[in-house]
Protein backbone atom coordinates (compact mmCIF):
# COMPACT_ATOMS: atom_id res chain seq x y z
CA UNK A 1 -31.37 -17.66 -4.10
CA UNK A 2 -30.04 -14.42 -3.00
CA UNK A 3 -32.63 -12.79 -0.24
CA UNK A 4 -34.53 -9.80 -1.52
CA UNK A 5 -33.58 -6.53 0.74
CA UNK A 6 -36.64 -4.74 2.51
CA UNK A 7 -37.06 -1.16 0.21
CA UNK A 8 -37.63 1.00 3.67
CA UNK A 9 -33.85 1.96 4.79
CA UNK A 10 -33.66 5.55 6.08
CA UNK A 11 -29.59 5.46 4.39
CA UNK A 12 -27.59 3.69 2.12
CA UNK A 13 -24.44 3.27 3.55
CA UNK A 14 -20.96 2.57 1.49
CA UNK A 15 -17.92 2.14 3.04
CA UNK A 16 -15.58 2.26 0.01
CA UNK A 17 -12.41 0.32 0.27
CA UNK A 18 -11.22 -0.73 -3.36
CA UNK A 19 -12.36 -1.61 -5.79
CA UNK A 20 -14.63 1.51 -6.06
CA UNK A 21 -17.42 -0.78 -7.85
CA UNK A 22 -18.16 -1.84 -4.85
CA UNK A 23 -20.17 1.34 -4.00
CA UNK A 24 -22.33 -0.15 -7.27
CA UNK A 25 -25.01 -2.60 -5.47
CA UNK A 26 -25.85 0.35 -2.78
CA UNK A 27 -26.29 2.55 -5.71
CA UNK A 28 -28.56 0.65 -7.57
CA UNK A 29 -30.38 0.13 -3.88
CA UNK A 30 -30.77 3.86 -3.55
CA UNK A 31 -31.56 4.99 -7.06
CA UNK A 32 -34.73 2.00 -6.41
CA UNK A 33 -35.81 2.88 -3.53
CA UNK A 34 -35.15 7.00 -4.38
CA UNK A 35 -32.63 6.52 -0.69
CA UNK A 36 -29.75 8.92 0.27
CA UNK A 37 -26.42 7.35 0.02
CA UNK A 38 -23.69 8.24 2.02
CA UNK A 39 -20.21 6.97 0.84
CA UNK A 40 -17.41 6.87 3.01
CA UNK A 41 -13.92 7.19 0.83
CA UNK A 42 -11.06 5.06 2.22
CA UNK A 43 -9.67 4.57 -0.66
CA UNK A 44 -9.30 7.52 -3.58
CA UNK A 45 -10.54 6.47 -7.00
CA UNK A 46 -8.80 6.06 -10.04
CA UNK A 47 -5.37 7.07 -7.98
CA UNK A 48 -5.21 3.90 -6.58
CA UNK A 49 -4.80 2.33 -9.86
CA UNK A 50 -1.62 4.71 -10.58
CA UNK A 51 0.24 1.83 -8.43
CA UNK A 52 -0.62 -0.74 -10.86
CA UNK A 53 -1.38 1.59 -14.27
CA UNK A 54 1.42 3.85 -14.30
CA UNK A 55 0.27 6.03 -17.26
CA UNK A 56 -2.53 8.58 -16.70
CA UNK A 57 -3.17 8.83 -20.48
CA UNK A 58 -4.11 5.23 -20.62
CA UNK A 59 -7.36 4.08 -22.18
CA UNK A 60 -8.27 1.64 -19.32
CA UNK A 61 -7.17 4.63 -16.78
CA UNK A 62 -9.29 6.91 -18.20
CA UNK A 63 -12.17 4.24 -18.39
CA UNK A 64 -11.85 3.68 -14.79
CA UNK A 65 -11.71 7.54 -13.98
CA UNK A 66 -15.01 7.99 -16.07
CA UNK A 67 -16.77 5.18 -13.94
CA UNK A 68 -15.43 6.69 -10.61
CA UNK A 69 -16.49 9.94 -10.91
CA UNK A 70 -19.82 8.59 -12.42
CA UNK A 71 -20.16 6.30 -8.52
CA UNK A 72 -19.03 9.62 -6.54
CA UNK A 73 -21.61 11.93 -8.51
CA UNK A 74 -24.13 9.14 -7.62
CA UNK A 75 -23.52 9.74 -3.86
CA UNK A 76 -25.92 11.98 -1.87
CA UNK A 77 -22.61 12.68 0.70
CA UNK A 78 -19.17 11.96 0.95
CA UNK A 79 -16.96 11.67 3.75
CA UNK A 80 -13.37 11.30 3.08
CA UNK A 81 -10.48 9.08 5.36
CA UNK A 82 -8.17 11.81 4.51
CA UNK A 83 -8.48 15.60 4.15
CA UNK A 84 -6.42 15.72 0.63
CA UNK A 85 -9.39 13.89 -0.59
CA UNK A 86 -11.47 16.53 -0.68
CA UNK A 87 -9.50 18.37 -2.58
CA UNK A 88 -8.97 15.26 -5.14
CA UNK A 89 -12.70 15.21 -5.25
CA UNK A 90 -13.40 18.10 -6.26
CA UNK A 91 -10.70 18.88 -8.88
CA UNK A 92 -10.67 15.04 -10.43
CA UNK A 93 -14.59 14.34 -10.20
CA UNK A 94 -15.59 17.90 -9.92
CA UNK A 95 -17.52 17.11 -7.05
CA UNK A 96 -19.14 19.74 -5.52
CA UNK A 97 -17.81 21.18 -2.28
CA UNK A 98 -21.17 20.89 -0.08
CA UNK A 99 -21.60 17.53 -0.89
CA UNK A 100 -17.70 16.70 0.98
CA UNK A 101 -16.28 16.29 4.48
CA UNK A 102 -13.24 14.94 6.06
CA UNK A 103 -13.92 12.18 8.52
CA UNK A 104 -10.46 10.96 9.94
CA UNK A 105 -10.51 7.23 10.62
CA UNK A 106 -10.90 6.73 14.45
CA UNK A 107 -8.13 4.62 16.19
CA UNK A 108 -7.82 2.45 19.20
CA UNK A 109 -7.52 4.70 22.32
CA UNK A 110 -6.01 1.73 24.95
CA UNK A 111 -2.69 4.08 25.34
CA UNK A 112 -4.38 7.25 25.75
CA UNK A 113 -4.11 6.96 29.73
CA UNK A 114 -1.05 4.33 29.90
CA UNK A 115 2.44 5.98 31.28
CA UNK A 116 5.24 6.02 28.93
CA UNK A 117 7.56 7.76 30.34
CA UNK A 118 11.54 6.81 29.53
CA UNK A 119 13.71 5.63 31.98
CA UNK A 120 17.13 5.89 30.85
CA UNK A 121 19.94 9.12 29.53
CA UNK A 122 19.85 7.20 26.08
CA UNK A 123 17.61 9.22 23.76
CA UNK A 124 15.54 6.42 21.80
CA UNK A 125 13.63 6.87 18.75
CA UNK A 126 11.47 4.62 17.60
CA UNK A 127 9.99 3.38 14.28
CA UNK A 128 6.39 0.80 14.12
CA UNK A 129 4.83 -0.73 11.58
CA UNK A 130 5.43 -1.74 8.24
CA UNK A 131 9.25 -1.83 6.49
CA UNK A 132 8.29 -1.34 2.69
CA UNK A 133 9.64 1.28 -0.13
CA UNK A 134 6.73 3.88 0.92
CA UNK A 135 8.21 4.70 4.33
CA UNK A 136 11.62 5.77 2.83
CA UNK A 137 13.58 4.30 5.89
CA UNK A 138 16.25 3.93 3.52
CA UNK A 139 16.39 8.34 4.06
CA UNK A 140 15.80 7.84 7.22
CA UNK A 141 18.87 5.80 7.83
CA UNK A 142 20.94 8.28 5.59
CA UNK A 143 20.14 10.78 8.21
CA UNK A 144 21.13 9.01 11.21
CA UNK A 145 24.52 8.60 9.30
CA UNK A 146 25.02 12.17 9.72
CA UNK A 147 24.50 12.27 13.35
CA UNK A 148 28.08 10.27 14.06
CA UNK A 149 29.59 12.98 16.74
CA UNK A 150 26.57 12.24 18.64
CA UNK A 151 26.55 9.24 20.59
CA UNK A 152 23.53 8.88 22.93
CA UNK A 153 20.71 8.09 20.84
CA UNK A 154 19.54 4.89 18.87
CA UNK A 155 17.13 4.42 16.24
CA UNK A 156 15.10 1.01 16.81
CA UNK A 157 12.90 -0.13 13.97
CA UNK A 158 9.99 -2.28 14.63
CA UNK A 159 8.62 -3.90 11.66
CA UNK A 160 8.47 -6.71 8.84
CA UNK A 161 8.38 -5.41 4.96
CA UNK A 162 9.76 -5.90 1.72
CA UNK A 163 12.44 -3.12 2.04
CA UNK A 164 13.52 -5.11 5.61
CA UNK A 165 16.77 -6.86 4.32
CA UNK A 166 17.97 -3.88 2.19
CA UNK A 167 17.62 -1.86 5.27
CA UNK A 168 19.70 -4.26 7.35
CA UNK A 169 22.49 -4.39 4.56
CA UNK A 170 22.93 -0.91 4.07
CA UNK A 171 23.03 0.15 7.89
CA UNK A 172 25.90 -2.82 7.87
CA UNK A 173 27.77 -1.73 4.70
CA UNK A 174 27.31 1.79 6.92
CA UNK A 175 29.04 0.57 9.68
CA UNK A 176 25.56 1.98 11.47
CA UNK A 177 24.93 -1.50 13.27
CA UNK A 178 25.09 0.42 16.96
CA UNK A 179 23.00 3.44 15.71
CA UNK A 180 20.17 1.16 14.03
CA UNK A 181 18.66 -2.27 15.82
CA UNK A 182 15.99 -3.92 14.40
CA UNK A 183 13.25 -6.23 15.36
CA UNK A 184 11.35 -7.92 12.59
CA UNK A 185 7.47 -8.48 13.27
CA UNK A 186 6.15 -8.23 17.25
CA UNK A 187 3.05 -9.27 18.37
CA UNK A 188 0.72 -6.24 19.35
CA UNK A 189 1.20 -7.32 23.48
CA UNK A 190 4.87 -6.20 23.05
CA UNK A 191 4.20 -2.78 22.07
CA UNK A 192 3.68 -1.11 25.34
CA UNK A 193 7.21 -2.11 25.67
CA UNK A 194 8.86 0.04 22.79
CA UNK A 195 6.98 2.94 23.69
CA UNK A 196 8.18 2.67 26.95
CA UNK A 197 11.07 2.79 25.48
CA UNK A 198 10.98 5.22 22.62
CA UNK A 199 11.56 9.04 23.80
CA UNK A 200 10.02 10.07 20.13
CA UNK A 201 8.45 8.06 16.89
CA UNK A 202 9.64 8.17 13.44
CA UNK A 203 7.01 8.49 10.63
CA UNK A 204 8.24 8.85 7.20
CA UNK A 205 6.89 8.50 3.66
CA UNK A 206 7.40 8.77 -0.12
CA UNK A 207 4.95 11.50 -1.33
CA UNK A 208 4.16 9.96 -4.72
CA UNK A 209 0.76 9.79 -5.60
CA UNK A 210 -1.61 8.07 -3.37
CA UNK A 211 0.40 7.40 -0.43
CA UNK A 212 1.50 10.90 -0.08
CA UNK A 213 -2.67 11.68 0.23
CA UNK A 214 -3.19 9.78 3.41
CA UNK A 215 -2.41 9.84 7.17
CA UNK A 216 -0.48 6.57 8.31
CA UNK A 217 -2.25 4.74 10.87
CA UNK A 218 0.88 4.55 12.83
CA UNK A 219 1.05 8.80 13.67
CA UNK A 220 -2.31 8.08 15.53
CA UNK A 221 -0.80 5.05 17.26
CA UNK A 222 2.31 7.68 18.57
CA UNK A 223 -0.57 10.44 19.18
CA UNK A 224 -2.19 7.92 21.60
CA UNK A 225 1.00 6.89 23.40
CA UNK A 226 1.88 10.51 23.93
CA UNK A 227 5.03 10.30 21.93
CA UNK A 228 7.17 13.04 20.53
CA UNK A 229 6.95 12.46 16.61
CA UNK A 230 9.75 13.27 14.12
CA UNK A 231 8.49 13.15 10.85
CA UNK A 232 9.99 13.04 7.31
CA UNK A 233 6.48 13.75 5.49
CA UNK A 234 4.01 15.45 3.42
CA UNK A 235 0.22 15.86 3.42
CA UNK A 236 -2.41 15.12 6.46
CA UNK A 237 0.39 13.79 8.68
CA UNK A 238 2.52 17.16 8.14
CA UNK A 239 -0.36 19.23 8.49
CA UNK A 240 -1.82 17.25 11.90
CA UNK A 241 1.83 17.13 13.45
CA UNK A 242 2.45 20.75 12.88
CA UNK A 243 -1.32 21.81 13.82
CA UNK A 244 -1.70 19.41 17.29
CA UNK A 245 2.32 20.58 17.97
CA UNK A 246 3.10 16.63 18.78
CA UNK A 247 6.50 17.09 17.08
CA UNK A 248 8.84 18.42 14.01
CA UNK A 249 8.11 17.85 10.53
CA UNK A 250 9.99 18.31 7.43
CA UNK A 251 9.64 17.78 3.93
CA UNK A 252 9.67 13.92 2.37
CA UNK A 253 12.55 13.13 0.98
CA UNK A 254 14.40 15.87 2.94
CA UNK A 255 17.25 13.99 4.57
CA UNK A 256 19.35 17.17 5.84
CA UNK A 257 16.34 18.76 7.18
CA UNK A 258 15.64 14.73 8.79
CA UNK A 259 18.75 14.73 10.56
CA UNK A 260 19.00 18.32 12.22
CA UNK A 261 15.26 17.28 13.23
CA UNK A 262 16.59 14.73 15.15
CA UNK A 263 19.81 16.54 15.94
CA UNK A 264 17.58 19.26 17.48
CA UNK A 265 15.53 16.63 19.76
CA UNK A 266 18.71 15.03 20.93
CA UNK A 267 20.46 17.98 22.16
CA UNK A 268 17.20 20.39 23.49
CA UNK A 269 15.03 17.60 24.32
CA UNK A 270 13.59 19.23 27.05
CA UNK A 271 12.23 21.61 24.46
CA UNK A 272 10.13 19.03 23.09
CA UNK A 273 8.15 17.49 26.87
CA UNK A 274 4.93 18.87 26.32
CA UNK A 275 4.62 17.34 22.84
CA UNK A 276 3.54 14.46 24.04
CA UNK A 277 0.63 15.82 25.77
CA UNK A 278 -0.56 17.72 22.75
CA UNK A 279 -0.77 15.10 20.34
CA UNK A 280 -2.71 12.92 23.06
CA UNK A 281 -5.07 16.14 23.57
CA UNK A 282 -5.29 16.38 19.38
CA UNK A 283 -5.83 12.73 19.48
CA UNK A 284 -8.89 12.81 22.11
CA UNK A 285 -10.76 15.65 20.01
CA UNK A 286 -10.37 14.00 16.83
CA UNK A 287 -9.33 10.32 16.75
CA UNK A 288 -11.19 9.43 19.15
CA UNK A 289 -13.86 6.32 18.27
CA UNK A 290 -16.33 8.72 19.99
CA UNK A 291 -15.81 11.35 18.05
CA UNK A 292 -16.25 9.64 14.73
CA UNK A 293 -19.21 7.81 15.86
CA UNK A 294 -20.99 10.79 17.20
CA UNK A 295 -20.19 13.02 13.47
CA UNK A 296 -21.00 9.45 11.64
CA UNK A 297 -24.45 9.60 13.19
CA UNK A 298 -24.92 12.86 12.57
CA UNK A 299 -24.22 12.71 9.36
CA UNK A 300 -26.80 9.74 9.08
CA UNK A 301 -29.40 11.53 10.50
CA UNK A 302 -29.04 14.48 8.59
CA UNK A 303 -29.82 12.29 5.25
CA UNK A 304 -32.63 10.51 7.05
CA UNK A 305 -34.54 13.40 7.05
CA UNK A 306 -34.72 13.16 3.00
CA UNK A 307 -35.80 9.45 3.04
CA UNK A 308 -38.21 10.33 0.24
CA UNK A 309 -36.83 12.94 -1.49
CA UNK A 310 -35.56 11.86 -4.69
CA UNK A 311 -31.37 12.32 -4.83
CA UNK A 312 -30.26 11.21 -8.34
């Protein structure tokens, strides 16, 4: 017999991965027990059934869109992983603006004080995390074929994915084999070792749909490591790289602007050594576990004070 929940919590609180019926029990709790409920959006609802539903117009899309925006209506607050959510929210679900705020995921700060610094005349850049069709390596790679007259710089990819062995083929049928190494899957103790290594990180990604809404994990991971980053993106990741000043960033899918990015940082690195520092400094004052915790209590205690006061 399932245990009967005590009806005197100060806050509901969702933390919505997907399915978004999963925000459905604490709804049911709150509307009960007349509780706030504060959501907390990691993943955007009905866009992340475009990857599986590929037509908008669809009956069961639109079903699902209906019930979505039914659950986020429901919600007293809403705090969003990524700042294009907002946005989404309020144009798809016509969610009102008050009622939303962006609340960046907080990441591990372990290489916030660790020294990175490169030891060698070899400039290194470096690419973590996972190999699939989303991170576009495959442009990535098309721009370090353009970069032939230079000859002191390497791209290393670190990473397991389903793109992986297309990857390796084409920088072979390239003849790119000394520009490109790769690595396959490393356990997590090894990676103080490629960022002692890397002299600046890679992030790139395909802006369709959902994935071109969010901020890869990985550009907080560089942040913390005081790394340089070269990107090849759109959304929150353009918009924190170009706002902290941790790096260049050009369009998705923009493989000439890609390679004179990397072009640039080759030749004028020097131009580029305080980057490092800024995206660790951007990092600290809002990636920091600290920081989220103190604005997620906040938040809490803001809707505590309206324990009683009906919200639906």
């Amino acid at each position: 017999m399932a245990k009967r929940l005590p009806d005197d919590f100060d806050v509901v609180f969702v933390y919505q991965l997907s399915p978004v019926l999963m925000a459905i029990p604490g709804i049911k709790y709150a509307r009960k027990n007349k509780t706030p409920l504060l959501l907390y959006c990691c993943d955007l609802w009905p866009e992340s059934m475009k990857l599986i539903v590929k037509k908008e117009r669809s009956f069961f899309f639109q079903i699902i869109k209906k019930i979505s925006t039914s659950i986020y209506m429901d919600c007293s607050r809403i705090l969003t992983q990524s700042s294009s959510f907002v946005s989404y929210m309020e144009r798809v679900h016509m969610i009102s603006s008050d009622k939303l705020s962006y609340l960046p995921a907080f990441a591990s700060d372990d290489y916030l004080e660790a020294n990175f610094t490169p030891d060698d005349s070899t400039v290194d850049f470096i690419f973590l995390g996972n190999v699939g069709i989303a991170q576009n390596l495959e442009e990535v790679i098309e721009a370090v074929a353009t970069l032939g007259d230079l000859q002191r710089f390497i791209l290393h990819i670190v990473g397991d994915g389903s793109s992986l062995a297309g990857l390796k083929l084409k920088v072979s049928n390239m003849g790119l084999d000394e520009k490109v190494r790769f690595y396959g899957r490393r356990p997590v103790e090894e990676m103080p070792n490629f960022y002692k290594l890397a002299d600046a990180c890679i992030v790139s990604l395909k802006s369709d749909n959902l994935t071109g809404l969010t901020l890869p994990s990985k550009v907080q991971g560089y942040m913390a490591a005081g790394k340089p980053i070269i990107g090849m993106i759109d959304g929150p990741a353009k918009e924190v790289i170009q706002k902290s000043g941790c790096g260049i960033c050009v369009p998705s899918g923009d493989v000439q602007g890609m390679s004179n990015a990397m072009r640039e940082f080759i030749t004028h690195k020097d131009r580029y050594k305080n980057c490092g520092a800024n995206g660790r400094k951007y990092f600290a004052d809002h990636f920091s576990k600290r920081v989220f915790m103190s604005t997620l209590y906040n938040e809490l205690n803001e809707l505590r004070s309206k324990r009683n006061v009906p919200v639906f």
